[in-house]
N, C-alpha and C. Protein backbone atom coordinates (compact mmCIF):
# COMPACT_ATOMS: atom_id res chain seq x y z
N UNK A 1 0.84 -1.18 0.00
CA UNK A 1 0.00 0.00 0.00
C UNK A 1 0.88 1.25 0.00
N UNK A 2 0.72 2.36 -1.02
CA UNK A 2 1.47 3.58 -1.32
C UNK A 2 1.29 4.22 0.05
N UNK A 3 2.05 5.14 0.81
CA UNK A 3 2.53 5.83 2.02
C UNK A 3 1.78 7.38 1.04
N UNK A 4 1.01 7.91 1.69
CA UNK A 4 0.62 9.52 1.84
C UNK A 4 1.16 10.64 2.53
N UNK A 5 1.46 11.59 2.46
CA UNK A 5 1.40 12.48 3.19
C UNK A 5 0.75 13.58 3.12
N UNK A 6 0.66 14.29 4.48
CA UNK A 6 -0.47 15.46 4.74
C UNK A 6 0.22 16.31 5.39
N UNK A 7 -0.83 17.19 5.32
CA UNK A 7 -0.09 18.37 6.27
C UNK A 7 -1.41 19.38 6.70
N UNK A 8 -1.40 19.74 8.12
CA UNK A 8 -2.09 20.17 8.30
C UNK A 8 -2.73 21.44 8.09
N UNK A 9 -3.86 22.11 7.99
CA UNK A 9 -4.21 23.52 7.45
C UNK A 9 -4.81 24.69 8.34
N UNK A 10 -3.65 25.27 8.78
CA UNK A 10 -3.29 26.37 9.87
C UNK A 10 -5.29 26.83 9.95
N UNK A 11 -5.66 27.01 11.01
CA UNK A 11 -6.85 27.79 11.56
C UNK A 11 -6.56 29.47 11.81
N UNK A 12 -5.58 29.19 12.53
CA UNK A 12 -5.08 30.93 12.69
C UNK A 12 -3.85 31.07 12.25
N UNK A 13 -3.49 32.56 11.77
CA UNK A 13 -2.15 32.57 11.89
C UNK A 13 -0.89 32.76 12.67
N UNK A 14 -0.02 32.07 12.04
CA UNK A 14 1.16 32.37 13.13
C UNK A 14 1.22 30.36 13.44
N UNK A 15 -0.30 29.54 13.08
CA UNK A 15 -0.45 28.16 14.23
C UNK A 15 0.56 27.44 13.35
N UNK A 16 1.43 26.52 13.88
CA UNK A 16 2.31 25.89 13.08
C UNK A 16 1.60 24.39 12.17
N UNK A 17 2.54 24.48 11.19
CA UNK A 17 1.79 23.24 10.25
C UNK A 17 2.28 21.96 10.19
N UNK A 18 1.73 20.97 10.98
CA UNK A 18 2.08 19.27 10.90
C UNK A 18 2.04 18.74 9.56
N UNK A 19 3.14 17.87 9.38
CA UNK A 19 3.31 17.30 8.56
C UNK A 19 3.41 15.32 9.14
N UNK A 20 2.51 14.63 8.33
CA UNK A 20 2.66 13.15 8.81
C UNK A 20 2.48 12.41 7.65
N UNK A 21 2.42 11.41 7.85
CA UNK A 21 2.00 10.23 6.72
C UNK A 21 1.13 9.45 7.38
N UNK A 22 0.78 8.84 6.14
CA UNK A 22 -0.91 7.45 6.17
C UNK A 22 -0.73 6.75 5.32
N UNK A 23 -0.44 5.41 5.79
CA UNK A 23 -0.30 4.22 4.77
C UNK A 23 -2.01 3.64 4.38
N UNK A 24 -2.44 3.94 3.25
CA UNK A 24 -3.50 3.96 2.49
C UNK A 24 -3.77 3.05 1.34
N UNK A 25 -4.83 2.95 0.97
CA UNK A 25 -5.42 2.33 -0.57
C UNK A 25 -5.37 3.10 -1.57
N UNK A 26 -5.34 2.58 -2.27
CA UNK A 26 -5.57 4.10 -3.42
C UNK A 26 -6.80 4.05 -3.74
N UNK A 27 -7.68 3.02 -3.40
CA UNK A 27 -9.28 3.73 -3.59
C UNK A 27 -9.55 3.84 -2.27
N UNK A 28 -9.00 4.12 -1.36
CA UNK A 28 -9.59 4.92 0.07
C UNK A 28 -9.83 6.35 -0.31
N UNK A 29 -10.34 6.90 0.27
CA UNK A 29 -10.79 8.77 0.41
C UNK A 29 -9.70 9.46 0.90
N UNK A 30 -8.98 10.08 0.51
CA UNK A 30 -7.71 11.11 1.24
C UNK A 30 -8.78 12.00 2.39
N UNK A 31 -7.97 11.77 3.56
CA UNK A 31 -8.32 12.12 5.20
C UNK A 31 -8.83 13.62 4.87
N UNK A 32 -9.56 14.28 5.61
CA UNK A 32 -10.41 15.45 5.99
C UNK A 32 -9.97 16.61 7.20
N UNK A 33 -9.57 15.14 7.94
CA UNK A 33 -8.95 15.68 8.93
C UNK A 33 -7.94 15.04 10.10
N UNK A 34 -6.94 15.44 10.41
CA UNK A 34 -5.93 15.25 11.00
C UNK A 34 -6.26 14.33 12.12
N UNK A 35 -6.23 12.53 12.41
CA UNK A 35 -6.13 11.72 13.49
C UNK A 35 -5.99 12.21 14.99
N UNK A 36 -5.12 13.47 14.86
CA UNK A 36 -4.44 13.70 16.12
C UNK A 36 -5.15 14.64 16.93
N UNK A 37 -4.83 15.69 15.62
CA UNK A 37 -5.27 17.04 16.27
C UNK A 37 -6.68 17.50 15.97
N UNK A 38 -7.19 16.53 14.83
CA UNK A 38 -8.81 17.15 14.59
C UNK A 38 -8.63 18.50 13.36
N UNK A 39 -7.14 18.94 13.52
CA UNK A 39 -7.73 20.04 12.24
C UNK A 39 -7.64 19.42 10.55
N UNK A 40 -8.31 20.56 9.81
CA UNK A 40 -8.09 19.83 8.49
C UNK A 40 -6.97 19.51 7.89
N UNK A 41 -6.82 18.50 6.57
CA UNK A 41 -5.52 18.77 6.20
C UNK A 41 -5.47 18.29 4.61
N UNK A 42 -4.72 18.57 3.77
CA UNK A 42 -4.65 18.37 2.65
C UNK A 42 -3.43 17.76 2.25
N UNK A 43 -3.70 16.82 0.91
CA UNK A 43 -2.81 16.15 0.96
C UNK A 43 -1.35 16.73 0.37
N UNK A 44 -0.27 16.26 0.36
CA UNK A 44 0.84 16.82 0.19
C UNK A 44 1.71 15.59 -1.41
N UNK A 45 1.92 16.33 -2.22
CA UNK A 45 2.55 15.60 -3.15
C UNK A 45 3.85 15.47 -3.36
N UNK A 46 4.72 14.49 -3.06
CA UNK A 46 6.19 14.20 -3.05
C UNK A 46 6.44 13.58 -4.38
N UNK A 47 8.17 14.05 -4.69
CA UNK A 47 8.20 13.58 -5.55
C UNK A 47 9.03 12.21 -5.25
N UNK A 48 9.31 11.06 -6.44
CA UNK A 48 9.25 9.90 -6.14
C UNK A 48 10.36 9.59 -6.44
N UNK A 49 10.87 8.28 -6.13
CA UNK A 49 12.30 7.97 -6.46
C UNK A 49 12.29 6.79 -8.08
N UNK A 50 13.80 7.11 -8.40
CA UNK A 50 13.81 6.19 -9.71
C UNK A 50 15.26 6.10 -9.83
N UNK A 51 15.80 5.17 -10.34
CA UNK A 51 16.83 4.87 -10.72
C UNK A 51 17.70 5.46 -11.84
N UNK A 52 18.58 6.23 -11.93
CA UNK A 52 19.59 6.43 -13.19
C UNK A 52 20.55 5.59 -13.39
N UNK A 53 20.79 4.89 -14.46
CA UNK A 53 21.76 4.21 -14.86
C UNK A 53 22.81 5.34 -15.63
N UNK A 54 23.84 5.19 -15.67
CA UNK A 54 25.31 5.80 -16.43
C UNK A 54 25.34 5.10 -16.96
N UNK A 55 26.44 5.91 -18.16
CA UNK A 55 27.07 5.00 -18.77
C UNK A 55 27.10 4.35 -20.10
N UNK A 56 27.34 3.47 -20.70
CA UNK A 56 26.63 2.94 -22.05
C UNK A 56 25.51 1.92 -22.05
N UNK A 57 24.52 2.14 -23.05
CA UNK A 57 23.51 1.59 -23.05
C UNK A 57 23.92 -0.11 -23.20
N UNK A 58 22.73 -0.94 -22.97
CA UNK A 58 23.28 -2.53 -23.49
C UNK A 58 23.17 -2.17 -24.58
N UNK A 59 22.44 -2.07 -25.70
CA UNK A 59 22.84 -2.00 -27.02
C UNK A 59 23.80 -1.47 -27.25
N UNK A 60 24.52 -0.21 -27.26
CA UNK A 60 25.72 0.03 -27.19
C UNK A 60 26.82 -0.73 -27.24
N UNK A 61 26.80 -1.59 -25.82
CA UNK A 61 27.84 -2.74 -25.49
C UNK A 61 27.56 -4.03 -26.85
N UNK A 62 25.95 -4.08 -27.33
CA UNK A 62 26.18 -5.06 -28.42
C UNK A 62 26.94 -4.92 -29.81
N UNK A 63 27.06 -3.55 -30.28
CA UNK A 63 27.14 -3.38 -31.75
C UNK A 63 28.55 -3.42 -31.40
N UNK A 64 29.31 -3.78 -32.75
CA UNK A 64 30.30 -4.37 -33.49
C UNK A 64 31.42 -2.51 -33.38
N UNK A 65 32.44 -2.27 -32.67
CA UNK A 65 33.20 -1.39 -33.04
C UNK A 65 33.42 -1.42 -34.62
N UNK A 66 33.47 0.14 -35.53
CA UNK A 66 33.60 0.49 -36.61
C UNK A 66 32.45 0.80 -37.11
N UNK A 67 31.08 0.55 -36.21
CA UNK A 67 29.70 0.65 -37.25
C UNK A 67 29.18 1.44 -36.63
């Protein structure tokens, strides 16, 4: 199950903003409101990890030097 995160949505200003996660469904409903504290919160979009390879491609390594 994909990990969420939220963050909470200040009532007054100056109130500081929580940030947590929720291990979820992806057809569950994104939360309304904060487990803890009761205020609202919206969800927060991270970006994701992926792999870079260097270097020469395998095809690369197949073709014949001179061509």
């Amino acid at each position: 199950m994909p990990i969420y995160t939220y963050e909470t949505i200040p009532r007054k200003p100056g109130q500081r903003v929580r940030r947590f996660e929720v291990e979820q469904r992806m057809s569950d409903d994104p939360l309304k409101k904060d487990p803890k504290t009761g205020l609202p919160v919206k969800r927060v979009i991270t970006g994701g990890s992926g792999t870079i390879f260097g270097g020469l491609s395998v095809m690369a390594m197949n073709r014949k030097k001179g061509k």
